[in-house]
C-alpha atoms as a PDB file:
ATOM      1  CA  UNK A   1     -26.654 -15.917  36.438  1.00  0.00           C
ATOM      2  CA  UNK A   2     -23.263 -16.171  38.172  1.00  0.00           C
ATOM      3  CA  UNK A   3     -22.505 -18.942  35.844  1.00  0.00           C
ATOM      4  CA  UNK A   4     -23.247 -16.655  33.049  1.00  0.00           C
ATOM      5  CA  UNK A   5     -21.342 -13.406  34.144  1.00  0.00           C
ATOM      6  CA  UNK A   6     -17.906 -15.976  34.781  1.00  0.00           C
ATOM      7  CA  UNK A   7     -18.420 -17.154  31.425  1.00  0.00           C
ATOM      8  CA  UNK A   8     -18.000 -13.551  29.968  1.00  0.00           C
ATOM      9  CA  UNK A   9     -15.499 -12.552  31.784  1.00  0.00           C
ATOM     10  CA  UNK A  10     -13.895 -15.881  30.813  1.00  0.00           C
ATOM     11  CA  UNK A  11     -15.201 -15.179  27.285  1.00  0.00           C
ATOM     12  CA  UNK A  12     -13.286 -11.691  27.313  1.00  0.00           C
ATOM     13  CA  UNK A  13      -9.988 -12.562  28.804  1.00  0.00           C
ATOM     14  CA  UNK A  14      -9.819 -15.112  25.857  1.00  0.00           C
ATOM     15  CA  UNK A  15     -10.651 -12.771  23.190  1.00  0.00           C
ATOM     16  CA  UNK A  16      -8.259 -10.056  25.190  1.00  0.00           C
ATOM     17  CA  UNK A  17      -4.924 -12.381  25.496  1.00  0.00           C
ATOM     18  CA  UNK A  18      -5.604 -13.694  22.174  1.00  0.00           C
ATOM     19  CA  UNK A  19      -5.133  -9.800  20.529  1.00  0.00           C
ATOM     20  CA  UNK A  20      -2.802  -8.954  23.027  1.00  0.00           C
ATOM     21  CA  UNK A  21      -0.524 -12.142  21.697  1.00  0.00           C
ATOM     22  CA  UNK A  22      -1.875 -11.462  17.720  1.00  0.00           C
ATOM     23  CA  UNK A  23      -0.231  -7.856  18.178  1.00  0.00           C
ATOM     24  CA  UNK A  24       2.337  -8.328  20.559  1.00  0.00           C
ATOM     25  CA  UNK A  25       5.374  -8.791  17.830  1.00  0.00           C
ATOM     26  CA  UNK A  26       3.560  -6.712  14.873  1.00  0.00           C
ATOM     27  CA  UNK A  27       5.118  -3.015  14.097  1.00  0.00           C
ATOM     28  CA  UNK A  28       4.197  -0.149  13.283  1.00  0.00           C
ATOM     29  CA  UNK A  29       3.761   1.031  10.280  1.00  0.00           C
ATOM     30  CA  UNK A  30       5.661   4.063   8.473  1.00  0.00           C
ATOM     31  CA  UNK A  31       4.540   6.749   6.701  1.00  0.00           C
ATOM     32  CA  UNK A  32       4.568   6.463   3.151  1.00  0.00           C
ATOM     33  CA  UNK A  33       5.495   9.493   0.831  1.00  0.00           C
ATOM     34  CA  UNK A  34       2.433  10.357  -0.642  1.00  0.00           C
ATOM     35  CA  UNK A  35       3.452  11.823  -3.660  1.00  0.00           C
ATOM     36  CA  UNK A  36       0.772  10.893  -6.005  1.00  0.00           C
ATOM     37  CA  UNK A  37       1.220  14.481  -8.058  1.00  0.00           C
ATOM     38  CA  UNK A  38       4.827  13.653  -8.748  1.00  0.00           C
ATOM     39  CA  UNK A  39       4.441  12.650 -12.412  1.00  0.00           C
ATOM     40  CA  UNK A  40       8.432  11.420 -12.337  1.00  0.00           C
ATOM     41  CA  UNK A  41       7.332   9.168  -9.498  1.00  0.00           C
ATOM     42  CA  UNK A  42       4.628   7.854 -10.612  1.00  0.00           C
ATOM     43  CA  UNK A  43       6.152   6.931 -13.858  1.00  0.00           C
ATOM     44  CA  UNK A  44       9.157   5.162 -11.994  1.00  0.00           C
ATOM     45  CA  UNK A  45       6.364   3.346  -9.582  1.00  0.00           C
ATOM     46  CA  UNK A  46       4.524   2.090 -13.070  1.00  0.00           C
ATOM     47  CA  UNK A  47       7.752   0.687 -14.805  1.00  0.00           C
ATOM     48  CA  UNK A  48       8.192  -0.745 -11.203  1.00  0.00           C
ATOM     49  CA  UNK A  49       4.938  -1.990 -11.265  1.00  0.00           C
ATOM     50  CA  UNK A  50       4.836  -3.726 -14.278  1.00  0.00           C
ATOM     51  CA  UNK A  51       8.213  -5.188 -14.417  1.00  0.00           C
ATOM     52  CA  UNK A  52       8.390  -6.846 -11.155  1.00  0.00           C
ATOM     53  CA  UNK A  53       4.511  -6.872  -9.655  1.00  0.00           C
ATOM     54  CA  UNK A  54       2.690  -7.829 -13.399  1.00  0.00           C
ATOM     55  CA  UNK A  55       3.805 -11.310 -13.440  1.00  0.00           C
ATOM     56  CA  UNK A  56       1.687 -12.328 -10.941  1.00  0.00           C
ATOM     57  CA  UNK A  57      -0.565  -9.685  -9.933  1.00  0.00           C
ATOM     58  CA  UNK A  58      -3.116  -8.365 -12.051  1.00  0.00           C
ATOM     59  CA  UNK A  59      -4.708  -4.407 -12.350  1.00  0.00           C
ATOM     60  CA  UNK A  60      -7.838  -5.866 -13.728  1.00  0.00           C
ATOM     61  CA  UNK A  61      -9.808  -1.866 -13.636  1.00  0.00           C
ATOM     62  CA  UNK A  62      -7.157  -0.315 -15.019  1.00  0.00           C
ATOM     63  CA  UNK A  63      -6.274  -0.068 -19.031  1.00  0.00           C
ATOM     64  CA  UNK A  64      -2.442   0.838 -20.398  1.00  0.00           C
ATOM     65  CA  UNK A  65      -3.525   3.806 -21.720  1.00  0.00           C
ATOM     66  CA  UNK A  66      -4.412   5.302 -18.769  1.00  0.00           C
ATOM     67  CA  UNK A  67      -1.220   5.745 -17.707  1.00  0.00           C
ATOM     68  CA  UNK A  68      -1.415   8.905 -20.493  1.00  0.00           C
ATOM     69  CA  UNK A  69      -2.492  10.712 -17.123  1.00  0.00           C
ATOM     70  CA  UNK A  70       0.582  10.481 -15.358  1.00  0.00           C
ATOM     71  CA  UNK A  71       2.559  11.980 -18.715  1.00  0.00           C
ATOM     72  CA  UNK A  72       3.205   8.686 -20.548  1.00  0.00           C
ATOM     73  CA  UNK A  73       2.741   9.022 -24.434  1.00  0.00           C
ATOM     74  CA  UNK A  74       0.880   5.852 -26.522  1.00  0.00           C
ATOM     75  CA  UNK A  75       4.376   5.347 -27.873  1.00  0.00           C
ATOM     76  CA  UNK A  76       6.318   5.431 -24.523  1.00  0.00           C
ATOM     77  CA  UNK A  77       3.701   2.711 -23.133  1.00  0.00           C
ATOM     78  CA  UNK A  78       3.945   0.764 -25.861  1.00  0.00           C
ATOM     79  CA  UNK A  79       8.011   0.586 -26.305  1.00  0.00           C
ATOM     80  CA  UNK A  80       8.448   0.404 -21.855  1.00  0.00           C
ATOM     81  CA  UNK A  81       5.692  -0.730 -20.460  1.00  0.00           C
ATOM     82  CA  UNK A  82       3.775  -3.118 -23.015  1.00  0.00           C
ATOM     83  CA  UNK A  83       4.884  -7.062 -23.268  1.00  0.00           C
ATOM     84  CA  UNK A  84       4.832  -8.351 -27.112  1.00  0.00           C
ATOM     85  CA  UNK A  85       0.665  -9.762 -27.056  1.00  0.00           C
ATOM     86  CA  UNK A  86      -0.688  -6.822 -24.784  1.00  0.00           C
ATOM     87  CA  UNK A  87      -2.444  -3.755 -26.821  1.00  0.00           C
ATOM     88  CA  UNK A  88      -2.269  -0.688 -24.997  1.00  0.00           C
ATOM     89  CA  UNK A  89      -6.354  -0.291 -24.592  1.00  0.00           C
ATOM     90  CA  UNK A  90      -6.040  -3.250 -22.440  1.00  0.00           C
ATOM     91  CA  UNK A  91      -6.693  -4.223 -18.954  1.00  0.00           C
ATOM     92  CA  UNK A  92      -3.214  -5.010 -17.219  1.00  0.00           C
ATOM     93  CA  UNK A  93      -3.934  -9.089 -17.053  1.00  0.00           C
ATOM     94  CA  UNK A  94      -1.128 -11.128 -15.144  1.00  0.00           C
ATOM     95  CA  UNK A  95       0.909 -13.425 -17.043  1.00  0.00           C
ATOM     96  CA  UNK A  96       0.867 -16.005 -14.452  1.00  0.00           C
ATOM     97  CA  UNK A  97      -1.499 -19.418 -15.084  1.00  0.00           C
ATOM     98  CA  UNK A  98      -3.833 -18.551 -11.963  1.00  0.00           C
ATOM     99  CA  UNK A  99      -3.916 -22.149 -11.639  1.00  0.00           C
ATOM    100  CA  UNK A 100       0.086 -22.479 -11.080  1.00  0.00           C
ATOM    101  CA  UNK A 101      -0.309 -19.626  -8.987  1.00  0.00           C
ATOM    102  CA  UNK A 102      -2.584 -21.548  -6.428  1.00  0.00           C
ATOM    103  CA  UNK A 103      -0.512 -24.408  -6.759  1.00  0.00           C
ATOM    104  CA  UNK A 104       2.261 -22.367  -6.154  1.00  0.00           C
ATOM    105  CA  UNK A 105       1.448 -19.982  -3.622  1.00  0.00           C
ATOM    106  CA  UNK A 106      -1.438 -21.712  -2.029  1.00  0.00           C
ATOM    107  CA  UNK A 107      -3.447 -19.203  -3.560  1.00  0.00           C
ATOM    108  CA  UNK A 108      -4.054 -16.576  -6.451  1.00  0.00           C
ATOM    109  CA  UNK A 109      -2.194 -13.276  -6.006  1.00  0.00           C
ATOM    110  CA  UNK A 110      -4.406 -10.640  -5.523  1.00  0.00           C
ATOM    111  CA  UNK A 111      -5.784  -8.034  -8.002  1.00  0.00           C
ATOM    112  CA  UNK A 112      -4.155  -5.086  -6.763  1.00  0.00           C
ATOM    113  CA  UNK A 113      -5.838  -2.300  -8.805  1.00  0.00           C
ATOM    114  CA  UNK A 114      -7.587  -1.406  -4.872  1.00  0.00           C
ATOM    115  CA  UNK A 115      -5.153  -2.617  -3.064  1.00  0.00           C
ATOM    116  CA  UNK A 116      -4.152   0.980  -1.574  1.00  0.00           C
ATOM    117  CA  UNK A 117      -7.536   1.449  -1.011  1.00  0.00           C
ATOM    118  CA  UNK A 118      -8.289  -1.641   0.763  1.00  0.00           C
ATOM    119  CA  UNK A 119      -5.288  -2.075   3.213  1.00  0.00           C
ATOM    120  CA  UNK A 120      -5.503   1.220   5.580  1.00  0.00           C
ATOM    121  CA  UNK A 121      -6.580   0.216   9.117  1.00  0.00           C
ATOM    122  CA  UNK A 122      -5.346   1.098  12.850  1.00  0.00           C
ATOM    123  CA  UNK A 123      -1.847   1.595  11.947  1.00  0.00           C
ATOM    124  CA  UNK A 124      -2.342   4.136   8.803  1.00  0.00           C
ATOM    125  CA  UNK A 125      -3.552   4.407   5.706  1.00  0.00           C
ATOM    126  CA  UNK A 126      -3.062   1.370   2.486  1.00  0.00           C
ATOM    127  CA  UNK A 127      -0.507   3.066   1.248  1.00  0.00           C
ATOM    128  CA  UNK A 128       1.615   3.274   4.828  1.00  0.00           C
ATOM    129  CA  UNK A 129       0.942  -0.897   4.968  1.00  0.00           C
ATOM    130  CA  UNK A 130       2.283  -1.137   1.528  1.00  0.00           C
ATOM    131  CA  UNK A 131       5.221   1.069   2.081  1.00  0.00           C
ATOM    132  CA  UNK A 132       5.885  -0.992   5.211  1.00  0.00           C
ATOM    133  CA  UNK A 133       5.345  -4.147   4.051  1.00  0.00           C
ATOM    134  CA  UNK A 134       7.125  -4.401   0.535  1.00  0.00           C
ATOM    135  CA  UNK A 135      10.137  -2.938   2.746  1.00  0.00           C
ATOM    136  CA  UNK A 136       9.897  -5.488   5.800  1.00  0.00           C
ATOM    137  CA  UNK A 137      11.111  -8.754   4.207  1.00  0.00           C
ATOM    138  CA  UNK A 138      12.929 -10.902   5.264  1.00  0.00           C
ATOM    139  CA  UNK A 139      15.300 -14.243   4.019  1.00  0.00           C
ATOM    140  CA  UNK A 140      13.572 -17.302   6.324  1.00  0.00           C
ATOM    141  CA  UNK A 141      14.624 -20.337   5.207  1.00  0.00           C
ATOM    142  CA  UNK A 142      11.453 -22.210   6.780  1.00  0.00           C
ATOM    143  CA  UNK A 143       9.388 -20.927   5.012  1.00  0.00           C
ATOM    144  CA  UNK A 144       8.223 -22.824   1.285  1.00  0.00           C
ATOM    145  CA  UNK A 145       9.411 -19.121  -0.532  1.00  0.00           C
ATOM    146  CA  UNK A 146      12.299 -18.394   1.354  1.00  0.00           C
ATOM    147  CA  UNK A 147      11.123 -15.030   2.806  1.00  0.00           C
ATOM    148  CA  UNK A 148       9.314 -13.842   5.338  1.00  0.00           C
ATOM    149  CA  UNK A 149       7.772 -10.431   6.448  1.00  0.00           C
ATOM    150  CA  UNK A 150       7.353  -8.321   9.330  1.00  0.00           C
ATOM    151  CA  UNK A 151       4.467  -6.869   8.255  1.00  0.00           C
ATOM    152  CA  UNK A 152       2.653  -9.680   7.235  1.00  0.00           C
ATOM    153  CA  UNK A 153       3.999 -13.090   9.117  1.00  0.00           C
ATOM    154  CA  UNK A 154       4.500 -16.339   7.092  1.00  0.00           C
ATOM    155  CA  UNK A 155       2.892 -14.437   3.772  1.00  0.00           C
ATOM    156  CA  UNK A 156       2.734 -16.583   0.836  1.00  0.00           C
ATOM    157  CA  UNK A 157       4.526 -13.946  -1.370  1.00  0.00           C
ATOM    158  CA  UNK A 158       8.526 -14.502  -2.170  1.00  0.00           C
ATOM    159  CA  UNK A 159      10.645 -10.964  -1.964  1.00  0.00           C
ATOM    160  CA  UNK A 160      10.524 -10.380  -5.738  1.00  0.00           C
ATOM    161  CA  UNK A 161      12.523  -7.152  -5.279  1.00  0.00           C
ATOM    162  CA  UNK A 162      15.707  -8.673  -3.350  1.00  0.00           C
ATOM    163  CA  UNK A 163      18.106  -8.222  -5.631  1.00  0.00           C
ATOM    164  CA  UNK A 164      17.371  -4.309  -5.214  1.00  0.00           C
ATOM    165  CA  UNK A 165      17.411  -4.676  -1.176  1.00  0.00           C
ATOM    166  CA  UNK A 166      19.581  -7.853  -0.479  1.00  0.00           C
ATOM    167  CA  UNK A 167      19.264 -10.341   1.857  1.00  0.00           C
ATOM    168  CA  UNK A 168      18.637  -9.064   5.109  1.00  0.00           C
ATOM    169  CA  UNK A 169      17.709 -10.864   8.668  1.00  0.00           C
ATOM    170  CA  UNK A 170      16.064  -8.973  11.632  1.00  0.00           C
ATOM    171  CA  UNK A 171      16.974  -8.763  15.217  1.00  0.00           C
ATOM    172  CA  UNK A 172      14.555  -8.766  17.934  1.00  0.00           C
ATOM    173  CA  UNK A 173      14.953  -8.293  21.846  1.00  0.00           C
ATOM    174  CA  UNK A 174      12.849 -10.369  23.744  1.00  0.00           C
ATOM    175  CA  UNK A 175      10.953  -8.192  26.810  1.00  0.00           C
ATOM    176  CA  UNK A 176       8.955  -9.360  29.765  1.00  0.00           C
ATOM    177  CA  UNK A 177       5.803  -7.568  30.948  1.00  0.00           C
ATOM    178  CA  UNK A 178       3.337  -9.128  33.849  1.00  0.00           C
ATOM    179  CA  UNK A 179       4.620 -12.934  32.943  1.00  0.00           C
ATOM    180  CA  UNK A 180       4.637 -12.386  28.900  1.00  0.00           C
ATOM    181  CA  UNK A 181       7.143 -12.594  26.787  1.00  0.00           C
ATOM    182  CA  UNK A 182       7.273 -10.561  23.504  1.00  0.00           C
ATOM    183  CA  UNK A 183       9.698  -9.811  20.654  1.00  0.00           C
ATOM    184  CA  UNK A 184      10.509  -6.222  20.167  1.00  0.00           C
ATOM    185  CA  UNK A 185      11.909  -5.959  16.648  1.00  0.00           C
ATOM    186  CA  UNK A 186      15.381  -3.610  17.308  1.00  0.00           C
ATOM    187  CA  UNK A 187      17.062  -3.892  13.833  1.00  0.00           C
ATOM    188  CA  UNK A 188      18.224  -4.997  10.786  1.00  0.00           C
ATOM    189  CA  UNK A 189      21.435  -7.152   9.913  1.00  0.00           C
ATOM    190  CA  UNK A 190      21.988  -7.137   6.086  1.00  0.00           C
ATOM    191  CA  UNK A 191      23.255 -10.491   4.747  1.00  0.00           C
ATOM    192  CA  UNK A 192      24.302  -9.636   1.184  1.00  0.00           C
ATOM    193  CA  UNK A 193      23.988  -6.295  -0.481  1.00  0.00           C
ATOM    194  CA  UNK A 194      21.824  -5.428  -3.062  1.00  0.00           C
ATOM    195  CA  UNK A 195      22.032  -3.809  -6.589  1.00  0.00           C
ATOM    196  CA  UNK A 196      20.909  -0.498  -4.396  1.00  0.00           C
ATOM    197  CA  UNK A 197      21.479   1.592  -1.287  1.00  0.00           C
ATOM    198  CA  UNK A 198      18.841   1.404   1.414  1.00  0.00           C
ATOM    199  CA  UNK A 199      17.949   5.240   0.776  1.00  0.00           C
ATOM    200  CA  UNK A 200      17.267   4.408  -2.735  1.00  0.00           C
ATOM    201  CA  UNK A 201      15.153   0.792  -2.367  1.00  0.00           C
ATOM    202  CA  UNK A 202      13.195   3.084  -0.128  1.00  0.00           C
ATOM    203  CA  UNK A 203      12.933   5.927  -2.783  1.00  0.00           C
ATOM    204  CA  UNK A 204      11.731   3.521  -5.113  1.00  0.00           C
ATOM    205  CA  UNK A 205       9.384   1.435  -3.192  1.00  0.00           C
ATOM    206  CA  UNK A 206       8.188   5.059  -2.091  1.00  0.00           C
ATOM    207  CA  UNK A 207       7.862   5.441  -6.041  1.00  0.00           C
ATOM    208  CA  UNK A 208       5.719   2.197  -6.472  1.00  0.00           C
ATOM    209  CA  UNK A 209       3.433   2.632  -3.429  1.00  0.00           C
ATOM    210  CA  UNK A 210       3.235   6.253  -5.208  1.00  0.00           C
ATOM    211  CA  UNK A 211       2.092   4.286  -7.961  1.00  0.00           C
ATOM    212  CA  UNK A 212      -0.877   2.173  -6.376  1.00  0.00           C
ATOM    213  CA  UNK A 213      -2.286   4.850  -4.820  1.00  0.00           C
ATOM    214  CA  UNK A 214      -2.903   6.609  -7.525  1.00  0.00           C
ATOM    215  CA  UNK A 215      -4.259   3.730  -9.769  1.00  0.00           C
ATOM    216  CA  UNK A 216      -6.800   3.109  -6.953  1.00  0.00           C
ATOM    217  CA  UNK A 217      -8.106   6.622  -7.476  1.00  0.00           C
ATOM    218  CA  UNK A 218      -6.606   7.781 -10.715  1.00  0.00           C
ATOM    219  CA  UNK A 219      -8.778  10.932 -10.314  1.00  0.00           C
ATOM    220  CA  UNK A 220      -7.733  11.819  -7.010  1.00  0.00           C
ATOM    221  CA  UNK A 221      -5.501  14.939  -7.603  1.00  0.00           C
ATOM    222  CA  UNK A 222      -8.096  16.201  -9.940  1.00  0.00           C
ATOM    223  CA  UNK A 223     -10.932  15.983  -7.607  1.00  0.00           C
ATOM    224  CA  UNK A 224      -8.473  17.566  -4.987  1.00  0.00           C
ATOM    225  CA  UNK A 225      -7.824  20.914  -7.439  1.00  0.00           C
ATOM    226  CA  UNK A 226     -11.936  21.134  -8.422  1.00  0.00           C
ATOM    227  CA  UNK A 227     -12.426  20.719  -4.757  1.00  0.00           C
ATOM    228  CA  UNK A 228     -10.357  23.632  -4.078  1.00  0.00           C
ATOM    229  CA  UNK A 229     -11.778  26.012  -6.291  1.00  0.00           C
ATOM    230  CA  UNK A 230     -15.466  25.029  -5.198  1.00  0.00           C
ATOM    231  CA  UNK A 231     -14.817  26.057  -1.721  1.00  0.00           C
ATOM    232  CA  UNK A 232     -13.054  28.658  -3.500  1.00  0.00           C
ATOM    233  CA  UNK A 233     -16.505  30.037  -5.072  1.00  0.00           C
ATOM    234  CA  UNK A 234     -18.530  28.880  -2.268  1.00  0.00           C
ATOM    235  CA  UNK A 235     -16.442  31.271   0.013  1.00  0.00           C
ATOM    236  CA  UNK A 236     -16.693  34.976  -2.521  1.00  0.00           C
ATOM    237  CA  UNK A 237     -20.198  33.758  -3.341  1.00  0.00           C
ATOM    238  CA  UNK A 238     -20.838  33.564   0.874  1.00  0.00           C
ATOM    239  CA  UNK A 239     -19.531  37.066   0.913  1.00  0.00           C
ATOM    240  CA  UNK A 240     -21.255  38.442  -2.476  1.00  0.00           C
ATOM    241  CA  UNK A 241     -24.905  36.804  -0.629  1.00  0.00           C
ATOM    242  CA  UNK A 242     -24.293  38.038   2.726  1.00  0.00           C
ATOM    243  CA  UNK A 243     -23.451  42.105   1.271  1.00  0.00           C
ATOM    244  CA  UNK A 244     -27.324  41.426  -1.046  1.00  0.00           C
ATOM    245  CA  UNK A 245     -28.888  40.435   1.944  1.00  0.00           C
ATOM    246  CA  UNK A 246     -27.800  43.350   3.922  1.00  0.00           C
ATOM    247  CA  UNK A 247     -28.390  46.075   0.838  1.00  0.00           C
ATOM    248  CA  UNK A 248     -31.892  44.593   0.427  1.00  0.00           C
ATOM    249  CA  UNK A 249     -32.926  44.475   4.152  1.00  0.00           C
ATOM    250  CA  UNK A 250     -31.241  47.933   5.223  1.00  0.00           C
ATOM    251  CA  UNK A 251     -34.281  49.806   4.626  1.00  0.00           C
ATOM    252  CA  UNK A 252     -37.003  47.627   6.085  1.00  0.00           C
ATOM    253  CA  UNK A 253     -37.859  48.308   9.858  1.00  0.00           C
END
C-alpha cells in the first residue's frame, strides 16, 4: 500500500511539473472584437479570408453565396471574391494539392469553416485564440517556414500576412521562482516594417477573426434578435397569465 500511495504522489508531481513547464512560457490570450454584426467588417474579414487564408485552407460547409448575408451581391462575389473555375454556389475548396500540402507542411491545413468554434478553451473563447494567434508571429529562422508563434510554438504554418505586419522578433525576461526558470514574454522589437501600422494589422485581423466567427455560426445574430423578442413575449405573456389567474380566482373562497 505504501508502495502504491508513493507511486501517486510520484505519478502527480510528474503530471504537475510537466503542465507547470507546458504553460510556463504560453500567454494569454486577448480579447478579440467581436463584431460579427458589423457587415463592413465582415466583408473586409471575407476578402481577407479568401485572398490570403483560401490557398491553403479550405471552408468546406460554407458556399460563396452565402456571403449574400453579410451584404455581398451575386455580382460583387463573383467580380472580388470568386477565382476564374469557382461558381458562386460552391463550397470554398482550397487551391492547394493536399498532397503538397503534407509534404509541405507536414500536414494538411485545416478546414477552418469551425475553426472559431473549435479553438475556445481556458484562456477565452476561438475567436480570442485566433485573434491572438494570427497576431503573435514571429520571424525564427530555425524553424523549416521561417516563423514562429507565441501562441502556438513551432506551428507548421508560415506568417502569410507579414508583409501587412513586418518582421518582428520578441523579447522575453527570464524569471526564477522556487528553482525554475521561465520566460516572461515583455515585448516586441519590429525588424522591418510592414505595408501597415500596428493599429491597423490589428483592425484587420480583428476584421478576419470577425469573419470566422461568423461563418462558424452564420445564423448567430439572427438567433440572437428572435431570442430577444421570445423572452420579449414570454415576459408580457407572464404578466397577461398572472392578471387571468388572479381575475378568475378572485371570487372563489
Amino acid at each position: 500500500m505504501k508502495k502504491i500511495i508513493l507511486t501517486l504522489i510520484a505519478a502527480v508531481g510528474l503530471v504537475t511539473g510537466a503542465a507547470h513547464a507546458a504553460g510556463a512560457d504560453t500567454i494569454a490570450w486577448d480579447k478579440a472584437p467581436n463584431k460579427t454584426n458589423d457587415l463592413a467588417s465582415l466583408q473586409n474579414g471575407a476578402k481577407i479570408f479568401v485572398n490570403y487564408c483560401l490557398s491553403c485552407h479550405s471552408a468546406a460547409f460554407m458556399r460563396f453565396n452565402r456571403l449574400r448575408d453579410i451584404g455581398l451581391t451575386e455580382q460583387q462575389i463573383k467580380d472580388n471574391l470568386l477565382f476564374t473555375t469557382d461558381k458562386v454556389g460552391e463550397t470554398m475548396k482550397a487551391s492547394i494539392d493536399p498532397k503538397q500540402a503534407k509534404e509541405w507542411f507536414g500536414a494538411n491545413p485545416p478546414d477552418l469553416t469551425v475553426i472559431a468554434r473549435s479553438r475556445a478553451g481556458h484562456g477565452g473563447t476561438g475567436a480570442d485564440y485566433l485573434y491572438t494567434f494570427l497576431r503573435t508571429f514571429y520571424r525564427d529562422d530555425t524553424k523549416a517556414t521561417g516563423w514562429n508563434n507565441l501562441a502556438f510554438p513551432s506551428v507548421g504554418m508560415p506568417h502569410v500576412l507579414w508583409q501587412m505586419q513586418g518582421e518582428r522578433r520578441p523579447v522575453f525576461e527570464e524569471h526564477e521562482s522556487h528553482g525554475h526558470k521561465t520566460q516572461v514574454f515583455k515585448g516586441w522589437e519590429q525588424i522591418t516594417p510592414g505595408t501597415m501600422t500596428p493599429l491597423q494589422f490589428d483592425q484587420n485581423i480583428g476584421d478576419l477573426v470577425n469573419y470566422l466567427q461568423w461563418m462558424g455560426e452564420p445564423a448567430q445574430n439572427i438567433r440572437w434578435r428572435v431570442g430577444v423578442w421570445v423572452l420579449i413575449f414570454l415576459g408580457v405573456f407572464t404578466v397577461i397569465a398572472w392578471r387571468l389567474n388572479a381575475a378568475f380566482w378572485k371570487d372563489v373562497k
